[in-house]
PDB file of N, CA and C in Angstrom:
ATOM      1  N   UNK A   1      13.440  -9.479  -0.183  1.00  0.00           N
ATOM      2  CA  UNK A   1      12.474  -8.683   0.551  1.00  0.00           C
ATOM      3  C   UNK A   1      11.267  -9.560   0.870  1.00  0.00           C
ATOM      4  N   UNK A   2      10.498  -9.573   1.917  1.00  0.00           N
ATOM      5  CA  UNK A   2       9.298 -10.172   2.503  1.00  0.00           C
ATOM      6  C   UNK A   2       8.126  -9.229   2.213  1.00  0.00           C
ATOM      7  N   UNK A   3       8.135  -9.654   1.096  1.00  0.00           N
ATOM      8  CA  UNK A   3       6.384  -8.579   0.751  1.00  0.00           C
ATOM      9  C   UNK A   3       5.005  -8.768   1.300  1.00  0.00           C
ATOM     10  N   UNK A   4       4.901  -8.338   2.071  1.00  0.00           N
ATOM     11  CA  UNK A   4       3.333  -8.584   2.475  1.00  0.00           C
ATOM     12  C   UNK A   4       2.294  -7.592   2.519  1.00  0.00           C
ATOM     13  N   UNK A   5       1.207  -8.221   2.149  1.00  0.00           N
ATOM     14  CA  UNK A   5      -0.175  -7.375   1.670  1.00  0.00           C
ATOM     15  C   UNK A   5      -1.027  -6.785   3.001  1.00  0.00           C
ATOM     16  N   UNK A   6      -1.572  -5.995   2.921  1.00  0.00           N
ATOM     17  CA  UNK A   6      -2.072  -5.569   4.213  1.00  0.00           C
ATOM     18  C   UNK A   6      -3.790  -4.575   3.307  1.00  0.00           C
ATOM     19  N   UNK A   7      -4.712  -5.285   4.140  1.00  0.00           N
ATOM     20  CA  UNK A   7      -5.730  -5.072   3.118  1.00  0.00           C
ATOM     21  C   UNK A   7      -7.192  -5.392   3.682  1.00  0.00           C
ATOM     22  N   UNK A   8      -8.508  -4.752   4.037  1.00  0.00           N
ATOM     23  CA  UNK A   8      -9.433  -4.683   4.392  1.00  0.00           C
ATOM     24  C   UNK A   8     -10.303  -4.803   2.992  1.00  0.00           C
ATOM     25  N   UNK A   9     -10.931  -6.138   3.261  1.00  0.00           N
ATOM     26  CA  UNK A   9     -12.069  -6.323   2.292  1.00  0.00           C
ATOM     27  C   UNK A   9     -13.513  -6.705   2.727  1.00  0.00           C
ATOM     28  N   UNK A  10     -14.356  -6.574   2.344  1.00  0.00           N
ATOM     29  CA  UNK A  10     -15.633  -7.048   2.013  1.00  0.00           C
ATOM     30  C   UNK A  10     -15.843  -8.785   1.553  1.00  0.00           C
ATOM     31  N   UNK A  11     -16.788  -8.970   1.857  1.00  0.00           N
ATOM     32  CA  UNK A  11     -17.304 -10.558   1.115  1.00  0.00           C
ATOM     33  C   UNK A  11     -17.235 -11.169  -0.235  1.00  0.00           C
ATOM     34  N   UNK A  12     -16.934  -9.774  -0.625  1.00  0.00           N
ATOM     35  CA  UNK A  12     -16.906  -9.632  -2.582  1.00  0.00           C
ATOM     36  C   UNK A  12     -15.589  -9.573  -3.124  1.00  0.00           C
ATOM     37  N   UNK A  13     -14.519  -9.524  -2.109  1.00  0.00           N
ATOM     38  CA  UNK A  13     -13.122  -8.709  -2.080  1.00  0.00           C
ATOM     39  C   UNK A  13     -13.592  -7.292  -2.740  1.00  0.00           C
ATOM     40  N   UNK A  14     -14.071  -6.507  -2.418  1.00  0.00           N
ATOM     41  CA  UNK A  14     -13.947  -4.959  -2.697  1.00  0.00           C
ATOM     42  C   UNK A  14     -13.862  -4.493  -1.351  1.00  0.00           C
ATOM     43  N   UNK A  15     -12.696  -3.627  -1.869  1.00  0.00           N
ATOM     44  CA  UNK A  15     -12.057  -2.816  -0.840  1.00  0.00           C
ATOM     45  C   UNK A  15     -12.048  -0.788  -0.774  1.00  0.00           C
ATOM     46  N   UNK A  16     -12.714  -0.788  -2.047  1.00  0.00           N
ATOM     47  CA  UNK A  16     -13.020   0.569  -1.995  1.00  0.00           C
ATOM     48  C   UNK A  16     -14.099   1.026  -2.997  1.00  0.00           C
ATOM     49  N   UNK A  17     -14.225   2.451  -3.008  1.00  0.00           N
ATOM     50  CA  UNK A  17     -14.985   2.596  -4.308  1.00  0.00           C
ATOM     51  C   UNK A  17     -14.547   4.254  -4.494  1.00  0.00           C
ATOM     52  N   UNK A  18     -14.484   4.720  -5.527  1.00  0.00           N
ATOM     53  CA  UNK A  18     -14.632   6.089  -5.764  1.00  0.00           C
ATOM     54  C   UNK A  18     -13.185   6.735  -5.247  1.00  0.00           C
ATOM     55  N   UNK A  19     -12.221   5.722  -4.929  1.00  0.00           N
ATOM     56  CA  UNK A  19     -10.894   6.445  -3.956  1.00  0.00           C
ATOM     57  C   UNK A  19     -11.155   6.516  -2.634  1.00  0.00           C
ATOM     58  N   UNK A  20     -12.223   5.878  -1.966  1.00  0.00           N
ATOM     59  CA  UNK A  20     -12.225   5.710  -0.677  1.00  0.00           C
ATOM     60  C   UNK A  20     -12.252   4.533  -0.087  1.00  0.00           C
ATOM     61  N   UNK A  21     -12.403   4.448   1.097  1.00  0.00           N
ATOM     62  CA  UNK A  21     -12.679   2.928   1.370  1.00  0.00           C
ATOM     63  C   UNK A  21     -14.261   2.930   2.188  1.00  0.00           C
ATOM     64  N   UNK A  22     -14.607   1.669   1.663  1.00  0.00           N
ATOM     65  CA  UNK A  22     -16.222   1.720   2.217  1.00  0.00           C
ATOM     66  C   UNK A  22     -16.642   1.646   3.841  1.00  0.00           C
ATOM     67  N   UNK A  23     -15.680   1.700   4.591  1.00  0.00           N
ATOM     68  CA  UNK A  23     -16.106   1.407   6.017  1.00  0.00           C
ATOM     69  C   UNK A  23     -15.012   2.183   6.575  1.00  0.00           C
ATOM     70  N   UNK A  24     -15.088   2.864   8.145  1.00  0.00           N
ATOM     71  CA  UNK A  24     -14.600   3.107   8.849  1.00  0.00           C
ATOM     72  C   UNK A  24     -14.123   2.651   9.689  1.00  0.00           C
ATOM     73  N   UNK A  25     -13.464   1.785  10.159  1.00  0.00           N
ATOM     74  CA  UNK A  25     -12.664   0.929  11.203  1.00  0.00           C
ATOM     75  C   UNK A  25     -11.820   0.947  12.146  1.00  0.00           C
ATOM     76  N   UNK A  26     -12.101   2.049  13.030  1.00  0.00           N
ATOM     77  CA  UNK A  26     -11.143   2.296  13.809  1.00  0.00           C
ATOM     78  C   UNK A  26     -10.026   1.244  14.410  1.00  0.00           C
ATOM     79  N   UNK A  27     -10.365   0.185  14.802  1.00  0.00           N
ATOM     80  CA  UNK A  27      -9.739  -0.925  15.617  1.00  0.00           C
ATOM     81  C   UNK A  27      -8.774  -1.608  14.916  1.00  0.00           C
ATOM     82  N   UNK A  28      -9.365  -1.637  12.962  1.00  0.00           N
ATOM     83  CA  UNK A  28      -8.403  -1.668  12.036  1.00  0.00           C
ATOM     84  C   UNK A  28      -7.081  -1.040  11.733  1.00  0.00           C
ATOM     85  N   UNK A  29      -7.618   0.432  11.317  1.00  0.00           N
ATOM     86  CA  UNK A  29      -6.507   1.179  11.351  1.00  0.00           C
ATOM     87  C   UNK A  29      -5.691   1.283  12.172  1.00  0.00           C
ATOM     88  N   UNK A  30      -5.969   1.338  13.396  1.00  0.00           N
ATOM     89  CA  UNK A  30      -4.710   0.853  14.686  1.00  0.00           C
ATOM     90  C   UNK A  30      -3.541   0.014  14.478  1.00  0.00           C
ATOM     91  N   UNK A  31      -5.190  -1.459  13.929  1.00  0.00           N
ATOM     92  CA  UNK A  31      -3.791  -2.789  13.465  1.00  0.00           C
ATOM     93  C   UNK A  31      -3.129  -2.093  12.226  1.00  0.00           C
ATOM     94  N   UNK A  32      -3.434  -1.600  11.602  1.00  0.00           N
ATOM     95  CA  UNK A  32      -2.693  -1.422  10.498  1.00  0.00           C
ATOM     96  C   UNK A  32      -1.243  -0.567  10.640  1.00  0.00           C
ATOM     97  N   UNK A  33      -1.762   0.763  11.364  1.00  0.00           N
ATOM     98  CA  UNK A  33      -0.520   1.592  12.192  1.00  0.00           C
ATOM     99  C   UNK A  33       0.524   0.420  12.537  1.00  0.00           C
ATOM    100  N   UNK A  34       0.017   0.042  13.858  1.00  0.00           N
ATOM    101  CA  UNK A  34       0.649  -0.207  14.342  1.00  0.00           C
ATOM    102  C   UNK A  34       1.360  -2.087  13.197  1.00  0.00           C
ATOM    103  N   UNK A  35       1.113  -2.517  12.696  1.00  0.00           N
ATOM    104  CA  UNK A  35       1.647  -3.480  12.102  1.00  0.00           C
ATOM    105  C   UNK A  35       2.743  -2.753  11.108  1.00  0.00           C
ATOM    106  N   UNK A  36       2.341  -1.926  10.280  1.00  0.00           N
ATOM    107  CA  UNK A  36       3.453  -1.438   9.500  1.00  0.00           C
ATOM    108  C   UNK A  36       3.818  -0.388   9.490  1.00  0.00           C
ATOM    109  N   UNK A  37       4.091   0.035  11.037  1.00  0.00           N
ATOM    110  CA  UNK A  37       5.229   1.228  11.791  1.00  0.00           C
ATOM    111  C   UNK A  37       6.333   0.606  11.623  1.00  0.00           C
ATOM    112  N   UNK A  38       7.281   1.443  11.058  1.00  0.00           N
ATOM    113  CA  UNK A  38       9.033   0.751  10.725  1.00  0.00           C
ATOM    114  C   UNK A  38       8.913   0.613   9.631  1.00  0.00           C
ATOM    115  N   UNK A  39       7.863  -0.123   9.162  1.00  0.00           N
ATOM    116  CA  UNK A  39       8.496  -0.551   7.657  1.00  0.00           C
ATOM    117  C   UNK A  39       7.859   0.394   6.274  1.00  0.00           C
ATOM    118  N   UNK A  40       8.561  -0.059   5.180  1.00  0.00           N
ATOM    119  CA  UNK A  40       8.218   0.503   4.078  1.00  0.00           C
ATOM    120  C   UNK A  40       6.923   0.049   3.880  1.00  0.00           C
ATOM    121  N   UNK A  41       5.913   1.127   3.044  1.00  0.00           N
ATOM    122  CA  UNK A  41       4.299   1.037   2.851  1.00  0.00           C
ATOM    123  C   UNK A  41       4.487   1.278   0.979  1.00  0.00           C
ATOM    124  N   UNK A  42       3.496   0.488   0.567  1.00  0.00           N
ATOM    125  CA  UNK A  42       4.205   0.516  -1.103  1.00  0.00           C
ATOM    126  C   UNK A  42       2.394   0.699  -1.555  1.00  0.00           C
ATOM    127  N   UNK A  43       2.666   1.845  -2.036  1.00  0.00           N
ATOM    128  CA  UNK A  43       0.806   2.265  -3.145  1.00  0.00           C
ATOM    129  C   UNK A  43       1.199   2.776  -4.259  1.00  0.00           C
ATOM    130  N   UNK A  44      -0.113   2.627  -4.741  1.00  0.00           N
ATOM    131  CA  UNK A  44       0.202   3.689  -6.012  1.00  0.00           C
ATOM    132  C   UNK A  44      -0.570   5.119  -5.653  1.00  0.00           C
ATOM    133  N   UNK A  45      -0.542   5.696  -7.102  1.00  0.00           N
ATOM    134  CA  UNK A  45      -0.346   7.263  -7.134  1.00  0.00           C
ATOM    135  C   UNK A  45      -2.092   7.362  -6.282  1.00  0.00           C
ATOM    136  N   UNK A  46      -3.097   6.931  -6.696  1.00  0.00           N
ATOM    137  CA  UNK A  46      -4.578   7.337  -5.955  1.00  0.00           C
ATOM    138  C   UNK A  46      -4.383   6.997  -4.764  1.00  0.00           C
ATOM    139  N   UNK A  47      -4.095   5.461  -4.042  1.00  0.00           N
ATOM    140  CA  UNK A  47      -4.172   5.405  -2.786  1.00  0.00           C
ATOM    141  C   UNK A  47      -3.575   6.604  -2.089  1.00  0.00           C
ATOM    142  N   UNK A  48      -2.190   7.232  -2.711  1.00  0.00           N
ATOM    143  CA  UNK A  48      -1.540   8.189  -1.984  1.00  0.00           C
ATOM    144  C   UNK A  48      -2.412   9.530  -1.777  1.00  0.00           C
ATOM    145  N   UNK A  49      -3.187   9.953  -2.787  1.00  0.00           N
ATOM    146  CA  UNK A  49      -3.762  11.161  -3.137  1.00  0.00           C
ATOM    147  C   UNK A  49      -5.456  10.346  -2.323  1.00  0.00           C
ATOM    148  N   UNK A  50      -5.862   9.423  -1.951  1.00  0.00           N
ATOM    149  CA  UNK A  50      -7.005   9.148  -1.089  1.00  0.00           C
ATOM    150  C   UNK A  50      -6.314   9.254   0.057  1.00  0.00           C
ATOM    151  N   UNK A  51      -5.219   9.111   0.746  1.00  0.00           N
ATOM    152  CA  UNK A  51      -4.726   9.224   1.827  1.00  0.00           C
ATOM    153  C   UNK A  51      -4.376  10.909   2.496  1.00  0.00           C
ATOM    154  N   UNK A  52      -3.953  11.428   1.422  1.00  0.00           N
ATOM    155  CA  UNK A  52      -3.767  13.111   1.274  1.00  0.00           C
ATOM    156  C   UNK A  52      -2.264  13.187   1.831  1.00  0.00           C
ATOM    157  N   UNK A  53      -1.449  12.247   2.062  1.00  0.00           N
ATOM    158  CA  UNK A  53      -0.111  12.999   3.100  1.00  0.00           C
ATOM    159  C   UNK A  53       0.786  11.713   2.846  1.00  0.00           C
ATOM    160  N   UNK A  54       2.098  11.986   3.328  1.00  0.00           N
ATOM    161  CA  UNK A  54       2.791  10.660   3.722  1.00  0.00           C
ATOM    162  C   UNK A  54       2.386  10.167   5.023  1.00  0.00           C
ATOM    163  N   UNK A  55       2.789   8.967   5.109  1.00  0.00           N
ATOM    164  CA  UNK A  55       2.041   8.692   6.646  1.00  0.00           C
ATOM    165  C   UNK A  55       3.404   8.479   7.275  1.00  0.00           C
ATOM    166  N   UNK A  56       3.539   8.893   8.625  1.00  0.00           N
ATOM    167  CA  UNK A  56       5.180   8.685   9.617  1.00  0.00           C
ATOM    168  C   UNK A  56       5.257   7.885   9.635  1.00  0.00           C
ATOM    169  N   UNK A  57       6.609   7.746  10.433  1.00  0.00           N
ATOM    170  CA  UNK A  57       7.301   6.410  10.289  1.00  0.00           C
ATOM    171  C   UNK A  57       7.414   5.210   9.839  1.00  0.00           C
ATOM    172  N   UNK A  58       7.084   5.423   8.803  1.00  0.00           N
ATOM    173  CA  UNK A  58       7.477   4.579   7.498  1.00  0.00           C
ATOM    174  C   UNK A  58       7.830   5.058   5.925  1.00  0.00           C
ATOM    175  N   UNK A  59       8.416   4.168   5.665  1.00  0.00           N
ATOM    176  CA  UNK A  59       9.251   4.722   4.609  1.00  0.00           C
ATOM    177  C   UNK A  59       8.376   4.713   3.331  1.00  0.00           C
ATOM    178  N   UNK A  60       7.878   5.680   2.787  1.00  0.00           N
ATOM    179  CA  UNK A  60       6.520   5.863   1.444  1.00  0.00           C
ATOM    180  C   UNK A  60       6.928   5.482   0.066  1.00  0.00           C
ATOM    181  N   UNK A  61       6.282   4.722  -0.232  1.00  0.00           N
ATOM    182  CA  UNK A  61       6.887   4.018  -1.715  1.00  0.00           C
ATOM    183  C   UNK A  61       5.649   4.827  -2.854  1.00  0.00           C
ATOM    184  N   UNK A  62       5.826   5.231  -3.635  1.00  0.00           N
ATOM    185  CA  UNK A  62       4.639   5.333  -4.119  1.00  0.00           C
ATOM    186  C   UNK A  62       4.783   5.043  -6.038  1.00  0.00           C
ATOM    187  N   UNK A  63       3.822   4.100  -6.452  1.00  0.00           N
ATOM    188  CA  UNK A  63       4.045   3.603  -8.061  1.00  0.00           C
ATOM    189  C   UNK A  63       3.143   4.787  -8.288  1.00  0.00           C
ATOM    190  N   UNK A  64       3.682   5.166  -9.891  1.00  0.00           N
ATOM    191  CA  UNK A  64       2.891   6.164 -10.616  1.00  0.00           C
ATOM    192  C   UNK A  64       3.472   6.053 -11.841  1.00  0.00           C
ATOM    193  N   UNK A  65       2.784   5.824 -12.674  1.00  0.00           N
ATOM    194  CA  UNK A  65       3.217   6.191 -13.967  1.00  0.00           C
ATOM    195  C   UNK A  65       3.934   7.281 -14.450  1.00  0.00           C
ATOM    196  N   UNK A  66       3.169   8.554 -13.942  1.00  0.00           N
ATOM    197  CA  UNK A  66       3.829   9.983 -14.062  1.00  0.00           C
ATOM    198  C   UNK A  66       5.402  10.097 -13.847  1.00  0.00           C
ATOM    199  N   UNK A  67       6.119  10.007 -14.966  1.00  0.00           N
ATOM    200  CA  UNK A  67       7.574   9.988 -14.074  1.00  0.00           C
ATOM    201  C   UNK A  67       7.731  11.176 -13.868  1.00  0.00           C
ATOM    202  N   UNK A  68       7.031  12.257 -14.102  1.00  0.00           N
ATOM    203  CA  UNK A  68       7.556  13.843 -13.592  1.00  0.00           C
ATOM    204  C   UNK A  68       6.798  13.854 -12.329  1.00  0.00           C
ATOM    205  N   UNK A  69       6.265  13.067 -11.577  1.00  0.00           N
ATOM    206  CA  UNK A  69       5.408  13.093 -10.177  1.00  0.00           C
ATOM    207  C   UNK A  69       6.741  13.188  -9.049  1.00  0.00           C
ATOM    208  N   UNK A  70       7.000  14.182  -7.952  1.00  0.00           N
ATOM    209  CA  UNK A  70       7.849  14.075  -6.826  1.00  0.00           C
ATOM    210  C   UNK A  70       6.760  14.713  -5.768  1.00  0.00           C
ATOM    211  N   UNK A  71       7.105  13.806  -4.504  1.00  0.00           N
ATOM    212  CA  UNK A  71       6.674  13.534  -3.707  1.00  0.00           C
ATOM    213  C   UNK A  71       7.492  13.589  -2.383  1.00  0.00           C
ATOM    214  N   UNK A  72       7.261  15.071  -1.699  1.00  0.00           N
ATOM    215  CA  UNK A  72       8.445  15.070  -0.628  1.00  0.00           C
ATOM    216  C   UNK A  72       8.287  14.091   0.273  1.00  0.00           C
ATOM    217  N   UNK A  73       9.349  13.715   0.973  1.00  0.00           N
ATOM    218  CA  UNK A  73       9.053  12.664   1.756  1.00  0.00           C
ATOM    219  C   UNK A  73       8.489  10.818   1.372  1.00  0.00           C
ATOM    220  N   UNK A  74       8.996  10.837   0.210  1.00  0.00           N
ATOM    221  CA  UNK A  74       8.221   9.109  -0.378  1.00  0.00           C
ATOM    222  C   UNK A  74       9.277   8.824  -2.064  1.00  0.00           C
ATOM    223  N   UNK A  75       9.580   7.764  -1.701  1.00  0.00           N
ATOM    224  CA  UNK A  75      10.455   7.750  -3.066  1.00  0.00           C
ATOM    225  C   UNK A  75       9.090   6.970  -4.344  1.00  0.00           C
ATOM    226  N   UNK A  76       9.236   7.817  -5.233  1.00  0.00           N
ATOM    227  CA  UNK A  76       8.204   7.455  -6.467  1.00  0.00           C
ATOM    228  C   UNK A  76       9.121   6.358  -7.638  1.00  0.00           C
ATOM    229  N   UNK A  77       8.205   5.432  -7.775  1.00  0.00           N
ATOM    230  CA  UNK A  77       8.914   4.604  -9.194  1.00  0.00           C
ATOM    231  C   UNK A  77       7.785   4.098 -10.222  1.00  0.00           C
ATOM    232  N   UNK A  78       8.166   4.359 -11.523  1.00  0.00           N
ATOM    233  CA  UNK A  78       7.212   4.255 -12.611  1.00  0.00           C
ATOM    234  C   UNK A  78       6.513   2.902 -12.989  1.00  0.00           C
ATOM    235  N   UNK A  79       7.253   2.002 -12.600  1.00  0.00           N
ATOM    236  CA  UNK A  79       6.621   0.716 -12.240  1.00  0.00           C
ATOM    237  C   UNK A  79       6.747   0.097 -11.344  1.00  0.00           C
ATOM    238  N   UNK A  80       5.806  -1.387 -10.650  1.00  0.00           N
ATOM    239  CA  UNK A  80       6.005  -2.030 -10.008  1.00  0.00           C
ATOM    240  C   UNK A  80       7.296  -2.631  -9.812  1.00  0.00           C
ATOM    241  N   UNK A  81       7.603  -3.462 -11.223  1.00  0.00           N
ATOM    242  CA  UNK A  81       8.863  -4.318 -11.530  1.00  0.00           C
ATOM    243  C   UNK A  81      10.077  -3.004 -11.398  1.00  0.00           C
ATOM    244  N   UNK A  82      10.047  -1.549 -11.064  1.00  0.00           N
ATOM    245  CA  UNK A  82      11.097  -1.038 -10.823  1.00  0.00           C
ATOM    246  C   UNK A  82      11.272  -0.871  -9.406  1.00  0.00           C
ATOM    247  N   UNK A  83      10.318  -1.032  -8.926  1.00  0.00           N
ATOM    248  CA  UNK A  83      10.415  -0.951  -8.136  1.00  0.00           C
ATOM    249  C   UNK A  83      10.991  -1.991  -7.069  1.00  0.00           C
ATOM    250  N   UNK A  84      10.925  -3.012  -7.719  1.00  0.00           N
ATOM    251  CA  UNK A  84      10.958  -4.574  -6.685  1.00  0.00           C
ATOM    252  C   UNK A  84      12.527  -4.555  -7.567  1.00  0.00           C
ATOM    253  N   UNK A  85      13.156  -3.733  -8.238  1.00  0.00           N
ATOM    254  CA  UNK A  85      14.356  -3.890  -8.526  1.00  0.00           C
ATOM    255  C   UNK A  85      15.378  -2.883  -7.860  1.00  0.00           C
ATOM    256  N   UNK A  86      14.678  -1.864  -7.102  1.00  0.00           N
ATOM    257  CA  UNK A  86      15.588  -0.609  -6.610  1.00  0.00           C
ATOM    258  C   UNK A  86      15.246  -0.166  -5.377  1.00  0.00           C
ATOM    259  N   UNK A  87      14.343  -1.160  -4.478  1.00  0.00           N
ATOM    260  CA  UNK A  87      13.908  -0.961  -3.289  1.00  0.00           C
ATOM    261  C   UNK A  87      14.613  -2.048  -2.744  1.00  0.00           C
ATOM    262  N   UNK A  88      15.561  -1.605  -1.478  1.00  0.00           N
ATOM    263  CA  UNK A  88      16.230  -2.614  -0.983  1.00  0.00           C
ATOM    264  C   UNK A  88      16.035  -2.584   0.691  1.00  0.00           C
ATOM    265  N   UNK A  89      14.898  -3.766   0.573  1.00  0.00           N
ATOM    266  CA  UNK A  89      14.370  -3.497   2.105  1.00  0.00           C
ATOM    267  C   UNK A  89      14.031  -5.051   2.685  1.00  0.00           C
ATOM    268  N   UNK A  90      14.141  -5.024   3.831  1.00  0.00           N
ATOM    269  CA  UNK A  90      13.987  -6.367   4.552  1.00  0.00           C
ATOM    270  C   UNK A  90      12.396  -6.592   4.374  1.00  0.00           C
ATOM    271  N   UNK A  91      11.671  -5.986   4.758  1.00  0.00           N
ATOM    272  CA  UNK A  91       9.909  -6.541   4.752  1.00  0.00           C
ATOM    273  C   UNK A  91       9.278  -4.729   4.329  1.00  0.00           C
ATOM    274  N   UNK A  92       8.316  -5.010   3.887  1.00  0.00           N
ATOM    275  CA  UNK A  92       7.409  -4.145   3.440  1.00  0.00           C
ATOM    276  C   UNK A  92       6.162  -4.545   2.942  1.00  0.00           C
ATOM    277  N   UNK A  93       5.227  -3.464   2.819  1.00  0.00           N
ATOM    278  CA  UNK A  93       3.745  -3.529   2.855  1.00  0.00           C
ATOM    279  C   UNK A  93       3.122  -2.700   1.632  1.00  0.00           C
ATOM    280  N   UNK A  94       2.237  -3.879   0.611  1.00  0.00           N
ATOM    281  CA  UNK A  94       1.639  -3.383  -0.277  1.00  0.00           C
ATOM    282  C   UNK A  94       0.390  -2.962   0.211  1.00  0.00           C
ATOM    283  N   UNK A  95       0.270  -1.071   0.230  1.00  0.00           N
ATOM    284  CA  UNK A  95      -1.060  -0.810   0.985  1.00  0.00           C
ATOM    285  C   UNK A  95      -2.671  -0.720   0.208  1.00  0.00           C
ATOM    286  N   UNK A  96      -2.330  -0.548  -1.091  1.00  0.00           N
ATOM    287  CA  UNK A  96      -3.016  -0.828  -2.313  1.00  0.00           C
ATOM    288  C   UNK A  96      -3.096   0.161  -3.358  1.00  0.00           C
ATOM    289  N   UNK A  97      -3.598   0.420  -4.355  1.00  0.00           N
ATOM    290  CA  UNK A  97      -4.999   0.100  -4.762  1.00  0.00           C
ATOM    291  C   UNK A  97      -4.858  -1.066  -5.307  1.00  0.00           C
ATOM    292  N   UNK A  98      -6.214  -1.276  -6.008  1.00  0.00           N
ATOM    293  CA  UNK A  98      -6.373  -2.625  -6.477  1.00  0.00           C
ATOM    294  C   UNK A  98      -5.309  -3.009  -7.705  1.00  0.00           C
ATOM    295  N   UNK A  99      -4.932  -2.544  -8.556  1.00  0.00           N
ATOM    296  CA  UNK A  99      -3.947  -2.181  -9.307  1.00  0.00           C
ATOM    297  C   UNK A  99      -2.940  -3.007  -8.358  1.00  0.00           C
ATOM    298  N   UNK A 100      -2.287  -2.249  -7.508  1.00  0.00           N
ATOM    299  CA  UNK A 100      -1.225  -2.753  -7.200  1.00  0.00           C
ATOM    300  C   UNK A 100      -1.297  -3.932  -6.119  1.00  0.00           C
ATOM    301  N   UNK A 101      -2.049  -4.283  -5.453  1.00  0.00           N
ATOM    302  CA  UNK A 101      -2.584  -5.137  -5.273  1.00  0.00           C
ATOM    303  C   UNK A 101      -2.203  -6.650  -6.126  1.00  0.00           C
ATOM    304  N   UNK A 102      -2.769  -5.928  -7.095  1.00  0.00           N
ATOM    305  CA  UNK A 102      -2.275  -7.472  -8.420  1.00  0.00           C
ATOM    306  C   UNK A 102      -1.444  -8.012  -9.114  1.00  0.00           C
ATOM    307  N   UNK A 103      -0.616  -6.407  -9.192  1.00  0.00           N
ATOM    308  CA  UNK A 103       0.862  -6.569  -9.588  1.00  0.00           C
ATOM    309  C   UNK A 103       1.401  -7.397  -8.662  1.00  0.00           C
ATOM    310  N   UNK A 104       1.430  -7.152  -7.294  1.00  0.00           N
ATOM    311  CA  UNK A 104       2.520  -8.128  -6.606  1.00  0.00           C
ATOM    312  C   UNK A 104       1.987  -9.182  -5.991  1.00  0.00           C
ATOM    313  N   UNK A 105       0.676  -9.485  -6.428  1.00  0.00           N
ATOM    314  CA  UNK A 105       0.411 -10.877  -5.884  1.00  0.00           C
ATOM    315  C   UNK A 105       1.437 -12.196  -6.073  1.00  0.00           C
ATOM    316  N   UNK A 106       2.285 -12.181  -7.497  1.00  0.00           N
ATOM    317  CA  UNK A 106       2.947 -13.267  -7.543  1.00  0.00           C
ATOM    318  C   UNK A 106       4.131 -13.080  -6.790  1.00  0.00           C
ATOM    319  N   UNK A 107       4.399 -11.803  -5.807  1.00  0.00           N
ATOM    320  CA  UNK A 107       5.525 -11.297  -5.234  1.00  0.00           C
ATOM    321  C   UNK A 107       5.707 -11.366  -3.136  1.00  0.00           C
ATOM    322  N   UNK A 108       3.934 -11.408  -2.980  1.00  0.00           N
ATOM    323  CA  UNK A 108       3.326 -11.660  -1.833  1.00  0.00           C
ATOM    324  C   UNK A 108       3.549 -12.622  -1.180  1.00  0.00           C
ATOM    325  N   UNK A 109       4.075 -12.345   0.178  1.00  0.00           N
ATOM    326  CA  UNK A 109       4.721 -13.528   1.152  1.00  0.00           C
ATOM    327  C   UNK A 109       3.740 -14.048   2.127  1.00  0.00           C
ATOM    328  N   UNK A 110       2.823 -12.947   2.544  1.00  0.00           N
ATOM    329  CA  UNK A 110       2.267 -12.935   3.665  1.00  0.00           C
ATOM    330  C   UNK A 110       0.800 -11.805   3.110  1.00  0.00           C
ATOM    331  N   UNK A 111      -0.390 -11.931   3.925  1.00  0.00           N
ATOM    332  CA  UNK A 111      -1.395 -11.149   3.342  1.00  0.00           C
ATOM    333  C   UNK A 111      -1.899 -11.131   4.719  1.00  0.00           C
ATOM    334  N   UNK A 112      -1.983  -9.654   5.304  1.00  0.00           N
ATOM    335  CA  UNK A 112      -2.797  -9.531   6.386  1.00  0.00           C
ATOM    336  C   UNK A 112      -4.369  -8.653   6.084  1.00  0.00           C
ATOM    337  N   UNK A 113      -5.432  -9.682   6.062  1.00  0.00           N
ATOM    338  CA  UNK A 113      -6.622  -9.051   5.555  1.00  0.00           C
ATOM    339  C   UNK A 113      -7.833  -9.670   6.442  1.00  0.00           C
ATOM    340  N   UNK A 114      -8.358  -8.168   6.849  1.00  0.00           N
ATOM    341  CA  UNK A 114      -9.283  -7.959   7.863  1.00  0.00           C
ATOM    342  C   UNK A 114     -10.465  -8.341   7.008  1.00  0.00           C
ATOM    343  N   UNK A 115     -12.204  -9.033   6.868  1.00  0.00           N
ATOM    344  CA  UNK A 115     -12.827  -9.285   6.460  1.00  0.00           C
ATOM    345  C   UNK A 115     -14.034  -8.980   6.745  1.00  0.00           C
ATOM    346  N   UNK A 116     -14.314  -7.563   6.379  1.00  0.00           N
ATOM    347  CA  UNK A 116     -15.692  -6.855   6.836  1.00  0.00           C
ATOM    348  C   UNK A 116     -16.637  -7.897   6.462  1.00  0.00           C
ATOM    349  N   UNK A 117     -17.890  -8.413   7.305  1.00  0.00           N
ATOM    350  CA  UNK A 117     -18.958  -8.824   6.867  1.00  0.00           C
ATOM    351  C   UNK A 117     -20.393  -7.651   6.623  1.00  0.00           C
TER     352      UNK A 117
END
């Protein structure tokens, strides 16, 4: 699989606070749509619950510890490393949180990151 990171940061690398993200970016989110339409999007359990929904056309990965957590529409796995063992996909996108973020840095092929000043 071709894992790549997809990720809006700050000067500090912080990318959110409180479960949100600190800036509004329209021109971003576009790239972001539109870059990882088709493919699988891989978060954990807050990014999903800061997002509120699955997002279309793409296939929703979501890490959570909770193994009693189901999630219509998004396949859930209790860890990272289960995940990179039972997801069988050509390219996909770690969308974050920071958490997961770090888990697959040693797994990261490619990192597409926008750099708010």
């Amino acid at each position: 699989m071709l894992l790549c990171s997809i990720v809006a940061t700050g000067l500090n690398n912080e990318i959110g606070k409180d479960n949100k993200l600190l800036w509004h970016l329209p021109a971003d989110l576009k790239f972001f749509k539109s870059t990882t339409m088709g493919c699988p999007i891989i978060m954990g359990r807050k990014t999903f619950e800061s997002i509120g929904r699955v997002l279309p056309g793409r296939k929703n990965v979501i890490i959570s510890r909770n193994t009693d957590l189901k999630i219509e529409g998004a396949e859930v796995y209790p860890s990272f490393e289960e995940m990179m063992k039972n997801c069988e996909v050509e390219k996909a996108f770690i969308i974050g949180g920071a958490e997961i973020y770090k888990l697959s840095m040693p797994y990261v092929q490619e990192i597409y990151r926008t750099l708010v000043k």
